[in-house]
C-alpha atoms as a PDB file:
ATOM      1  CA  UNK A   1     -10.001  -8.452 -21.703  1.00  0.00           C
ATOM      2  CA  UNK A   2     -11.759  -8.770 -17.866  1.00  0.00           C
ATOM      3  CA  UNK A   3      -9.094  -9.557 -15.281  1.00  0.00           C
ATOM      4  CA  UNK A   4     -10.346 -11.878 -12.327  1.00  0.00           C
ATOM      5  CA  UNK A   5     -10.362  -9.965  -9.298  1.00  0.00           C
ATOM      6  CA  UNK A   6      -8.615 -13.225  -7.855  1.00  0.00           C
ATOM      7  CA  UNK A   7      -5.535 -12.513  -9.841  1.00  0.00           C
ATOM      8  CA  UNK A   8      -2.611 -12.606  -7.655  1.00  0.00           C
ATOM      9  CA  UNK A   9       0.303 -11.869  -9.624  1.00  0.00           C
ATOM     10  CA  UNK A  10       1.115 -10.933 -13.865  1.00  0.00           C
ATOM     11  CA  UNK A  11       4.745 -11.153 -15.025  1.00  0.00           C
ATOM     12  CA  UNK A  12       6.126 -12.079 -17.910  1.00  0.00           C
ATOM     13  CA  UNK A  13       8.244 -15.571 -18.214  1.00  0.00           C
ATOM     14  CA  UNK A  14       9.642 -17.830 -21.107  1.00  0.00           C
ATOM     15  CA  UNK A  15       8.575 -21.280 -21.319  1.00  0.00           C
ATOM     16  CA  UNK A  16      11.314 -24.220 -21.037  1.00  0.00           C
ATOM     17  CA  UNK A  17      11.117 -27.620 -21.845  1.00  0.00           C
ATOM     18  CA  UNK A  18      12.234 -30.146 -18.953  1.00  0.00           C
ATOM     19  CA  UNK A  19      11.985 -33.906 -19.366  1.00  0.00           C
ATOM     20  CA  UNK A  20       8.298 -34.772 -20.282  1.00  0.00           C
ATOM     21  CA  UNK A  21       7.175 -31.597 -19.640  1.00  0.00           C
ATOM     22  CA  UNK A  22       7.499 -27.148 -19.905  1.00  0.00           C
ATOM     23  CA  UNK A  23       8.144 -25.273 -16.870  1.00  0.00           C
ATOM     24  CA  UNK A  24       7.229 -21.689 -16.641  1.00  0.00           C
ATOM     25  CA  UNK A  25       9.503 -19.873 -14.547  1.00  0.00           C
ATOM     26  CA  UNK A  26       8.055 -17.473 -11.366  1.00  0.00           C
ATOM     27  CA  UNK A  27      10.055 -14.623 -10.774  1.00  0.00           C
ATOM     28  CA  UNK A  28      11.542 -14.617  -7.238  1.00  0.00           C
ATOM     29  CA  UNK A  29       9.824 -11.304  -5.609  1.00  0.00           C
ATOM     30  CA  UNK A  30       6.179 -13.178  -6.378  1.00  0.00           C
ATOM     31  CA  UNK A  31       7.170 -15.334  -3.926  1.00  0.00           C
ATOM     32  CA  UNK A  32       9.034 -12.631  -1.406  1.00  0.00           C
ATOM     33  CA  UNK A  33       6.123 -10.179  -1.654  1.00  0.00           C
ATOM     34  CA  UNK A  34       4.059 -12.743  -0.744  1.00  0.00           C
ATOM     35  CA  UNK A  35       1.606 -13.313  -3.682  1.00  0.00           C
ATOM     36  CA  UNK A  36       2.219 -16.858  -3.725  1.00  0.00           C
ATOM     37  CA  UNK A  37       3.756 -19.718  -1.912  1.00  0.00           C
ATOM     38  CA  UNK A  38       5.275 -22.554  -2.738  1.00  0.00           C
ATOM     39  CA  UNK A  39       4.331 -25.824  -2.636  1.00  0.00           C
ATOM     40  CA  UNK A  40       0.924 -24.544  -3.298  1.00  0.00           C
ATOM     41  CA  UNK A  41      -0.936 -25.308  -6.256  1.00  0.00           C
ATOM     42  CA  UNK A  42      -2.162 -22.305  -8.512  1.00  0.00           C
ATOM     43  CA  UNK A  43      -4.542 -21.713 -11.777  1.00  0.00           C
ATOM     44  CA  UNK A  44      -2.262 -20.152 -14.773  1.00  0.00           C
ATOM     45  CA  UNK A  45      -3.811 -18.160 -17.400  1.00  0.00           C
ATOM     46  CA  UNK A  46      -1.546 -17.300 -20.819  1.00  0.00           C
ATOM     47  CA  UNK A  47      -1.974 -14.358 -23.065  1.00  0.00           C
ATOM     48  CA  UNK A  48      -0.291 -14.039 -26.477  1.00  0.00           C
ATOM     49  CA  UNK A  49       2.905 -12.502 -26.307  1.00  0.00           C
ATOM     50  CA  UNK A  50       3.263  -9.425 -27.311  1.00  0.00           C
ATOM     51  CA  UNK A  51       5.393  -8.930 -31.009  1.00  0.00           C
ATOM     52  CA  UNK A  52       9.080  -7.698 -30.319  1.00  0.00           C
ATOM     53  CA  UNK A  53       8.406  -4.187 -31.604  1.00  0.00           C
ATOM     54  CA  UNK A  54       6.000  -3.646 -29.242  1.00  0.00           C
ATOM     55  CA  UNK A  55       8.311  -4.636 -26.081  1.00  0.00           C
ATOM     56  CA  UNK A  56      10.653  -2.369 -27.182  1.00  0.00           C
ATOM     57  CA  UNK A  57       8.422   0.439 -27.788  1.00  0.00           C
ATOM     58  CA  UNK A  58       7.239   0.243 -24.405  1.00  0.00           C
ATOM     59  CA  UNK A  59      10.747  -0.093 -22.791  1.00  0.00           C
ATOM     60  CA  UNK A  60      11.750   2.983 -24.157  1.00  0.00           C
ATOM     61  CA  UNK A  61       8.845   4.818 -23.481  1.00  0.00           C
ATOM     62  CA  UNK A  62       9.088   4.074 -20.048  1.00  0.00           C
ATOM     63  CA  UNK A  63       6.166   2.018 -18.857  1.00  0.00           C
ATOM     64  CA  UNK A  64       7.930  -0.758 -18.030  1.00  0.00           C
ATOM     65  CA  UNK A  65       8.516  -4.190 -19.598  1.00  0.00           C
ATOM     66  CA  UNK A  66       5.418  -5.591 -21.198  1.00  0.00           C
ATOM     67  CA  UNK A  67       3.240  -7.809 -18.629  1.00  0.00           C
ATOM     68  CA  UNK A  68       5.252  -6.262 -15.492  1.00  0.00           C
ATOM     69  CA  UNK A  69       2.481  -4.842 -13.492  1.00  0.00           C
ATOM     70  CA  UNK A  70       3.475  -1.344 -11.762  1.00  0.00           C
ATOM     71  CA  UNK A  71       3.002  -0.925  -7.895  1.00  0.00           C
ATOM     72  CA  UNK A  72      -0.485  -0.277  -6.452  1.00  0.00           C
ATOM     73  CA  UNK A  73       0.657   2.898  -4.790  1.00  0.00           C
ATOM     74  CA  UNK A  74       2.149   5.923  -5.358  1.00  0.00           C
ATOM     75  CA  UNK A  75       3.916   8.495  -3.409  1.00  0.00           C
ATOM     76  CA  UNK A  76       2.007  10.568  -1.530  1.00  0.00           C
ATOM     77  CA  UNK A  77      -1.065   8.119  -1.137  1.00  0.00           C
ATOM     78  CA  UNK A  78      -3.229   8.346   1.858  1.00  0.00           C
ATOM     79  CA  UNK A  79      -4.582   4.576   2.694  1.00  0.00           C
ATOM     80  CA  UNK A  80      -5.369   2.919   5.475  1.00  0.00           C
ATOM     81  CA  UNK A  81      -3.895  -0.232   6.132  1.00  0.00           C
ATOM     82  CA  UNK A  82      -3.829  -3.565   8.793  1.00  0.00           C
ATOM     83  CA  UNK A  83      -0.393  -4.824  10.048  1.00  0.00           C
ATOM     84  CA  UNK A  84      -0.503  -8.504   9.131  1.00  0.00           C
ATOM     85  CA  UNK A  85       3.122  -9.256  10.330  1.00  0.00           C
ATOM     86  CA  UNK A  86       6.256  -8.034  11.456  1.00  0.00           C
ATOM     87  CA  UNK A  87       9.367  -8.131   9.618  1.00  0.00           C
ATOM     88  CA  UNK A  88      12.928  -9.253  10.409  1.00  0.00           C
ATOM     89  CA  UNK A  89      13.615  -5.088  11.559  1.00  0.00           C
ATOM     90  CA  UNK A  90      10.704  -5.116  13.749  1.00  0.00           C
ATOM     91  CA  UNK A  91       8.561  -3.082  11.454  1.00  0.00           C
ATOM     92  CA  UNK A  92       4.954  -3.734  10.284  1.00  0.00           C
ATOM     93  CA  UNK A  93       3.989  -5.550   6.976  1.00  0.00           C
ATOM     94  CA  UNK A  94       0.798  -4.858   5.291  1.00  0.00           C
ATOM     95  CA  UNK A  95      -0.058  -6.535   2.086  1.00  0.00           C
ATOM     96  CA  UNK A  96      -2.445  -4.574  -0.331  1.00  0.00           C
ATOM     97  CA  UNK A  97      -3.453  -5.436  -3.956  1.00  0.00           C
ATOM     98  CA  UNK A  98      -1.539  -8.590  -5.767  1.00  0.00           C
ATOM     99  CA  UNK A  99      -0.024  -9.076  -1.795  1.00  0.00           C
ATOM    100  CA  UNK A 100       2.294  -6.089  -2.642  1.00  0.00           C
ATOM    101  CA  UNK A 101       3.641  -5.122   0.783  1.00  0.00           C
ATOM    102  CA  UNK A 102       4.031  -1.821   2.394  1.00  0.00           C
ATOM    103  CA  UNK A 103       6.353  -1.102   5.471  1.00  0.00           C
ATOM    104  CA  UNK A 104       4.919   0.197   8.010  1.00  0.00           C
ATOM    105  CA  UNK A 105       7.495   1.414  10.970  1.00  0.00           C
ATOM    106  CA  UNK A 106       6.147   1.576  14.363  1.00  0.00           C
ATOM    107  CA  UNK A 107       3.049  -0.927  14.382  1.00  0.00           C
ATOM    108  CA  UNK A 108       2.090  -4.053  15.504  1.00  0.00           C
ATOM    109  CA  UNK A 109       0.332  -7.297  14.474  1.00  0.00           C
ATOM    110  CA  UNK A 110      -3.632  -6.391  13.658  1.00  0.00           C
ATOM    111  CA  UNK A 111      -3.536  -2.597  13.817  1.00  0.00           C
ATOM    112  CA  UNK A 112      -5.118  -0.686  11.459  1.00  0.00           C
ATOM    113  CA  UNK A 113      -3.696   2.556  10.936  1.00  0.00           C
ATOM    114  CA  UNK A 114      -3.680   5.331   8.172  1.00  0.00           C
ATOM    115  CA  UNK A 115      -0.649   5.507   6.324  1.00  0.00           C
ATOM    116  CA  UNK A 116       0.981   8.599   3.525  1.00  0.00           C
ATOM    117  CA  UNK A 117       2.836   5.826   1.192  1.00  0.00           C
ATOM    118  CA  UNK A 118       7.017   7.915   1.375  1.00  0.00           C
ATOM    119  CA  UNK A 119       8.667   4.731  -0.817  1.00  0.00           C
ATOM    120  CA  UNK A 120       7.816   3.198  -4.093  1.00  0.00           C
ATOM    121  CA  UNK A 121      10.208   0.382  -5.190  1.00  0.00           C
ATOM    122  CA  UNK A 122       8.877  -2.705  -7.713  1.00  0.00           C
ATOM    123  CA  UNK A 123       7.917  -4.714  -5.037  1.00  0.00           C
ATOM    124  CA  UNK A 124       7.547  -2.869  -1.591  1.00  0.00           C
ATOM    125  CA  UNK A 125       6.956   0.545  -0.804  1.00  0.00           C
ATOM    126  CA  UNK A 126       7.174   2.323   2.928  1.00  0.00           C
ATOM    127  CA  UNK A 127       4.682   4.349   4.351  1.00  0.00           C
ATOM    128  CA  UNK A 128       4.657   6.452   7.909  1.00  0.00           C
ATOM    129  CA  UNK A 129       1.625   6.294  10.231  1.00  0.00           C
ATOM    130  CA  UNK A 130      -0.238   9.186  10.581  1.00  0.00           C
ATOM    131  CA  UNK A 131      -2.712   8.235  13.457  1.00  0.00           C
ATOM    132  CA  UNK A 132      -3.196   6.013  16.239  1.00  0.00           C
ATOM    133  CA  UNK A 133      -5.473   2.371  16.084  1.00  0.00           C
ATOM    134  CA  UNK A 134      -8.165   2.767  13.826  1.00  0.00           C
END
């Protein structure tokens, strides 16, 4: 299967029914990462769920829950990165791939600087400077 390169977020979700309609339910960091907003309108694409032997397999085998994507960085990773905002600490927020957001301490709105990722969590990860304006 070819993924669009304007994909924005994957997750998995159960569908409910509400009055005339279904509602499909978007987990809360999508929106706190920043790889959607709401309000906004957005294209939704469906793939067959996977059987319930299979989500279990891959629970216990560690990858994660089937349809959760894993971060786009690792520890260790040398990137460079631009400071779109500041958070509510005063330190830098860069978004990368899917708007996942890295924490950058010690920068400023527009700087470019190159980063070694020190974090990984689900849906942030930190990472120090290294040099100055890029």
């Amino acid at each position: 299967m070819e993924i669009s390169s304007e994909l924005l977020c994957l997750f998995s979700a159960d569908i409910s029914s509400e009055d005339d309609g279904y509602v499909v339910e978007l987990p809360r960091r999508e929106v706190e990462t920043g790889s959607v907003e709401p309000g906004k309108s957005y294209r939704v694409a469906l793939i067959s769920p996977a059987d319930d032997e299979e989500r279990e397999g891959e629970a216990s085998s560690g990858e994660g829950v089937a349809g959760e994507p894993q971060p786009p960085v690792e520890p260790g990773e040398i990137r460079y990165v631009e400071i779109e905002d500041i958070g509510k600490q005063g330190d830098g927020i860069a978004r990368v791939e899917r708007g996942y957001v890295i924490i950058v301490p010690g920068t400023e709105i527009d700087e470019r600087v190159k980063i070694e990722v020190t974090e990984v969590k689900s849906n942030f990860a930190v990472g120090e400077p290294l040099s100055e304006n890029i």
